[in-house]
Protein backbone atom coordinates (compact mmCIF):
# COMPACT_ATOMS: atom_id res chain seq x y z
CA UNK A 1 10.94 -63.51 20.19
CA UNK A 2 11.05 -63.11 16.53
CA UNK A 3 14.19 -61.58 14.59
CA UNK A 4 13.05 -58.43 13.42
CA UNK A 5 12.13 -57.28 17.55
CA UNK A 6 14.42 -55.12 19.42
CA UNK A 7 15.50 -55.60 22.92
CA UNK A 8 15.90 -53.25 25.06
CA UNK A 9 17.21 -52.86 28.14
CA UNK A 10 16.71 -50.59 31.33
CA UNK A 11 19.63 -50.04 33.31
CA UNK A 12 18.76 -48.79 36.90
CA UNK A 13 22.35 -47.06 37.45
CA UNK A 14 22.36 -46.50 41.64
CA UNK A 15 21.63 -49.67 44.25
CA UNK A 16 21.71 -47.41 47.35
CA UNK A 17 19.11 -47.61 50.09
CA UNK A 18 16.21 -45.66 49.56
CA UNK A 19 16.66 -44.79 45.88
CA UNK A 20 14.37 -42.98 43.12
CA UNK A 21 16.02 -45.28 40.54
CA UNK A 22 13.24 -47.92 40.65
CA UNK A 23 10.21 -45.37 39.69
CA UNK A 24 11.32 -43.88 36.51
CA UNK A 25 13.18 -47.12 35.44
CA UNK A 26 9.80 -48.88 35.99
CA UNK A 27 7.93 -46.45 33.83
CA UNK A 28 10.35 -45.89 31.28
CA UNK A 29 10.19 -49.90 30.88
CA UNK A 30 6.85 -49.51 30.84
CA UNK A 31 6.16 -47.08 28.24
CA UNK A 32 9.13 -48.64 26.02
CA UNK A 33 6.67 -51.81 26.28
CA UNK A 34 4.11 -49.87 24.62
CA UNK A 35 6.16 -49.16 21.60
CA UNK A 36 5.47 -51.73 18.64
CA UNK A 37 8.73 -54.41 17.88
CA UNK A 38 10.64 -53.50 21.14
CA UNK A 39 10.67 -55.99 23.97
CA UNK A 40 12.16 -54.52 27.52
CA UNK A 41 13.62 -55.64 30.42
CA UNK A 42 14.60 -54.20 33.61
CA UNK A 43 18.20 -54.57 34.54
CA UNK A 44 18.88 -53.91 38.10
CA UNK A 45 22.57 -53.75 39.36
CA UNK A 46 21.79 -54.90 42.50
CA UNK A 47 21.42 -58.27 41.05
CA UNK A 48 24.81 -58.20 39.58
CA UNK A 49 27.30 -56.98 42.60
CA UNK A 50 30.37 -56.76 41.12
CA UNK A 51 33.60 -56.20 42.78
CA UNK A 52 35.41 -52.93 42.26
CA UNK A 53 37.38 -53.38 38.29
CA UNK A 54 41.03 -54.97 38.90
CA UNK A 55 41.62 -57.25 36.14
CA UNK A 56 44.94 -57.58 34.85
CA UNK A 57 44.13 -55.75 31.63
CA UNK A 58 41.33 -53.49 30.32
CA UNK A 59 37.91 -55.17 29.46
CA UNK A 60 38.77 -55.09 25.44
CA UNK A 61 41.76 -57.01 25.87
CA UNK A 62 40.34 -59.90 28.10
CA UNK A 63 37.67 -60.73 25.67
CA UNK A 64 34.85 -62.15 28.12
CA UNK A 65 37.37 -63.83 30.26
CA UNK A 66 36.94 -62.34 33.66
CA UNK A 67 38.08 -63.47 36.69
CA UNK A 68 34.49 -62.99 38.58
CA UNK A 69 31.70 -65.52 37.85
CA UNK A 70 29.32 -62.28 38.16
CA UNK A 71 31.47 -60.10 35.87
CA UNK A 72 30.81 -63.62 33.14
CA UNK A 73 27.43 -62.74 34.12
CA UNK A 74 27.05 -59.27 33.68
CA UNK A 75 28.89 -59.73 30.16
CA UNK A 76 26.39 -61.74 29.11
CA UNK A 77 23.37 -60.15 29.97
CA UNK A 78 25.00 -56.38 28.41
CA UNK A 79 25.17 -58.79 25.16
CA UNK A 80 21.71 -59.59 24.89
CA UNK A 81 20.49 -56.27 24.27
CA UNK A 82 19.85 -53.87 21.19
CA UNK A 83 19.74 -50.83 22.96
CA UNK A 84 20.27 -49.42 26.37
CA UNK A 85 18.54 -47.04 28.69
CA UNK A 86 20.68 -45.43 31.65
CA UNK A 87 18.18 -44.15 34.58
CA UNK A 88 20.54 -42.71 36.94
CA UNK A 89 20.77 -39.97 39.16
CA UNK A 90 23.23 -36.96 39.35
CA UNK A 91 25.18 -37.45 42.74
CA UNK A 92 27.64 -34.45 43.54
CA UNK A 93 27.77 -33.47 39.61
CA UNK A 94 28.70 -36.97 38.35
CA UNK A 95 26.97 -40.33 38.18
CA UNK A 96 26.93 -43.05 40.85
CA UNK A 97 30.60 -45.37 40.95
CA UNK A 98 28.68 -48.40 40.87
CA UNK A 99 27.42 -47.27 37.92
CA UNK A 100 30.57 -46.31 36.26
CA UNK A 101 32.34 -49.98 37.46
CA UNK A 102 29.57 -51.74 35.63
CA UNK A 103 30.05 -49.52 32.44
CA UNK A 104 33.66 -50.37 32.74
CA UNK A 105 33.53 -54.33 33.41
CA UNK A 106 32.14 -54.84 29.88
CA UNK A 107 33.39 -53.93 26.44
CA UNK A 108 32.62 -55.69 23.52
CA UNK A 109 29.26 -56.35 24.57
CA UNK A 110 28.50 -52.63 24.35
CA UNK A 111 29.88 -51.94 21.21
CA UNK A 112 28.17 -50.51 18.09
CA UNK A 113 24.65 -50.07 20.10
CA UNK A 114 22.75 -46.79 21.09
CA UNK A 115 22.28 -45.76 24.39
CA UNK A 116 19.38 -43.25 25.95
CA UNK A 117 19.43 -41.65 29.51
CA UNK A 118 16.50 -40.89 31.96
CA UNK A 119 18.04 -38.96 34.93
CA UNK A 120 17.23 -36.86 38.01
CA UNK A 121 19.04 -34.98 40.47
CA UNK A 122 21.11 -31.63 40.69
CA UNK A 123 20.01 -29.51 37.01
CA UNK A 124 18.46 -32.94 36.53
CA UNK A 125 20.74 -35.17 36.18
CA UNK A 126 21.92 -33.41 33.13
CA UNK A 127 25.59 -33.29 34.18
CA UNK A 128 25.46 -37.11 34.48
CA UNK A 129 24.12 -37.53 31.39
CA UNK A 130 26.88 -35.56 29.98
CA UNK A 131 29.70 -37.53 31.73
CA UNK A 132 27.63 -40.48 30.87
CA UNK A 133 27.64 -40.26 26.70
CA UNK A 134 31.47 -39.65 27.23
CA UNK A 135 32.23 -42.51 28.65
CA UNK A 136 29.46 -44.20 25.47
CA UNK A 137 31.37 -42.74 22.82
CA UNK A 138 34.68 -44.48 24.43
CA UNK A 139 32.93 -48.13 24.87
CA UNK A 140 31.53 -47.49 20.75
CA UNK A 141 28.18 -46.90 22.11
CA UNK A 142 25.94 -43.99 20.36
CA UNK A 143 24.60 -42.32 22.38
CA UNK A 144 21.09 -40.51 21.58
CA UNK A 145 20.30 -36.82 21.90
CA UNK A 146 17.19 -37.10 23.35
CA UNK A 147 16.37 -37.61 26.96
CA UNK A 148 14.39 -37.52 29.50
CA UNK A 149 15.77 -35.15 32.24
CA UNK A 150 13.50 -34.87 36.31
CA UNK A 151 13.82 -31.93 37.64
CA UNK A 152 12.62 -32.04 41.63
CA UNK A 153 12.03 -35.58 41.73
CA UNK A 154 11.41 -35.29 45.67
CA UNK A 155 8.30 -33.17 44.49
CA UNK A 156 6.62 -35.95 43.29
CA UNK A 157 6.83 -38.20 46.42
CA UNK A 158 3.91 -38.90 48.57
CA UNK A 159 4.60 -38.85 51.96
CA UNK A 160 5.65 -42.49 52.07
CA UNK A 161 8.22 -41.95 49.26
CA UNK A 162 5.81 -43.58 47.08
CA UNK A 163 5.62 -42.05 43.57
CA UNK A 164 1.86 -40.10 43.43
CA UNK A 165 -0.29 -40.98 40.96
CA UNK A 166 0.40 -39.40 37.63
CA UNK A 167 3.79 -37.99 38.34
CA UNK A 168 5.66 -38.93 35.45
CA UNK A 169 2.67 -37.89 33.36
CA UNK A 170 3.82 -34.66 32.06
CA UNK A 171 7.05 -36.28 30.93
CA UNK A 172 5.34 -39.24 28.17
CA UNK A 173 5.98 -36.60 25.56
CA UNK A 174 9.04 -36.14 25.84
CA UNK A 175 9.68 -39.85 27.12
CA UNK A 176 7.71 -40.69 23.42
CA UNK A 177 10.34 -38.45 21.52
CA UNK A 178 13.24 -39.96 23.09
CA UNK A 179 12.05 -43.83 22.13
CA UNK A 180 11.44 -42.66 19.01
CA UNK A 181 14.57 -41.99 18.69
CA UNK A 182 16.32 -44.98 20.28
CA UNK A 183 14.32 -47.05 18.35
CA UNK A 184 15.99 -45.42 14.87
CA UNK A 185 19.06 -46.34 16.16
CA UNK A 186 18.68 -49.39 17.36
CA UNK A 187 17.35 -50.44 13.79
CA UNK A 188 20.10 -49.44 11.77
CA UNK A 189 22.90 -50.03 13.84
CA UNK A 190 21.28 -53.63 14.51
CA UNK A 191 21.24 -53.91 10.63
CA UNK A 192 24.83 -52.61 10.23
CA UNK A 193 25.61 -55.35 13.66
CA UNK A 194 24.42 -58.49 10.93
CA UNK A 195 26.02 -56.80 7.49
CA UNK A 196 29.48 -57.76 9.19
């Protein structure tokens, strides 16, 4: 990796059974891949199963030192990145918990980076997103204006909940628009990061 390349990662924000997370978190990854200086990862919280938040203080105030060898992990993965992409869905107006306890179980790690949202769901996912760049403004994140919204994601399942071909087609537009503008931010609040 060389110093002027970005890294991005893509957050798949739900771990239930039979989720839509995986398919637009793949090609989201996939088409951030595409863009020139930005290298992407997938970041699945299934991998990282943290315990519900009950440290003795807030995240800010422990510094890194959690109690949970996972939550150590977690930390230092967040801490790696450049820029962050949520895809989540909207579950009863809100975003899923196990999203929100992995938001919370990090602090400083997310701090003074942009953040970008792909969601689905009720209005399509655009109440999440809403809750979502709150709760970014309070960890320092910036949050982006752009994103990329699905509305009747169950339309384009085959019948063996298999994405069809070309689904997500009509949304690289948009998807190119919203990268764009991750990728501004990223750059200059990476530069304003290494001025300090």
């Amino acid at each position: 990796m060389t110093e002027n390349k970005l890294t991005f990662q893509v957050i798949l924000g739900s771990t239930r059974r039979g989720r839509f997370s995986d398919k637009p978190g793949k090609w989201i990854l996939e088409e951030a891949q595409k863009k020139e200086g930005v290298e992407a990862e997938l970041v699945d919280l299934r991998d990282y199963p943290l315990p519900f938040f009950d440290e003795p203080m807030g995240p800010a105030g422990l510094q890194g030192k959690y109690s949970s060898d996972i939550a150590v992990q977690w930390a230092k993965k967040i801490a790696e990145a450049d820029a962050y992409i949520i895809a989540a869905p909207e579950y009863n107006h809100g975003y899923p918990a196990v999203l929100k306890n992995a938001l919370d179980y990090a602090y400083n790690e997310w701090n003074n980076k942009p953040v970008g949202f792909v969601s689905w769901g009720g209005v399509a996912g655009a109440r999440a997103v809403e809750q979502l760049r709150e709760v970014a403004i309070e960890l320092q994140m910036a949050p982006i204006r752009n994103a990329v919204h699905i509305p009747s994601f169950w339309a384009l399942l085959d019948e063996k909940e298999n994405l069809k071909e070309g689904a997500l087609d009509p949304f690289k537009d948009t998807a190119g628009k919203f990268l764009d503008q991750l990728i501004w931010w990223a750059k200059a609040l990476k530069n304003a990061r290494e001025m300090k």
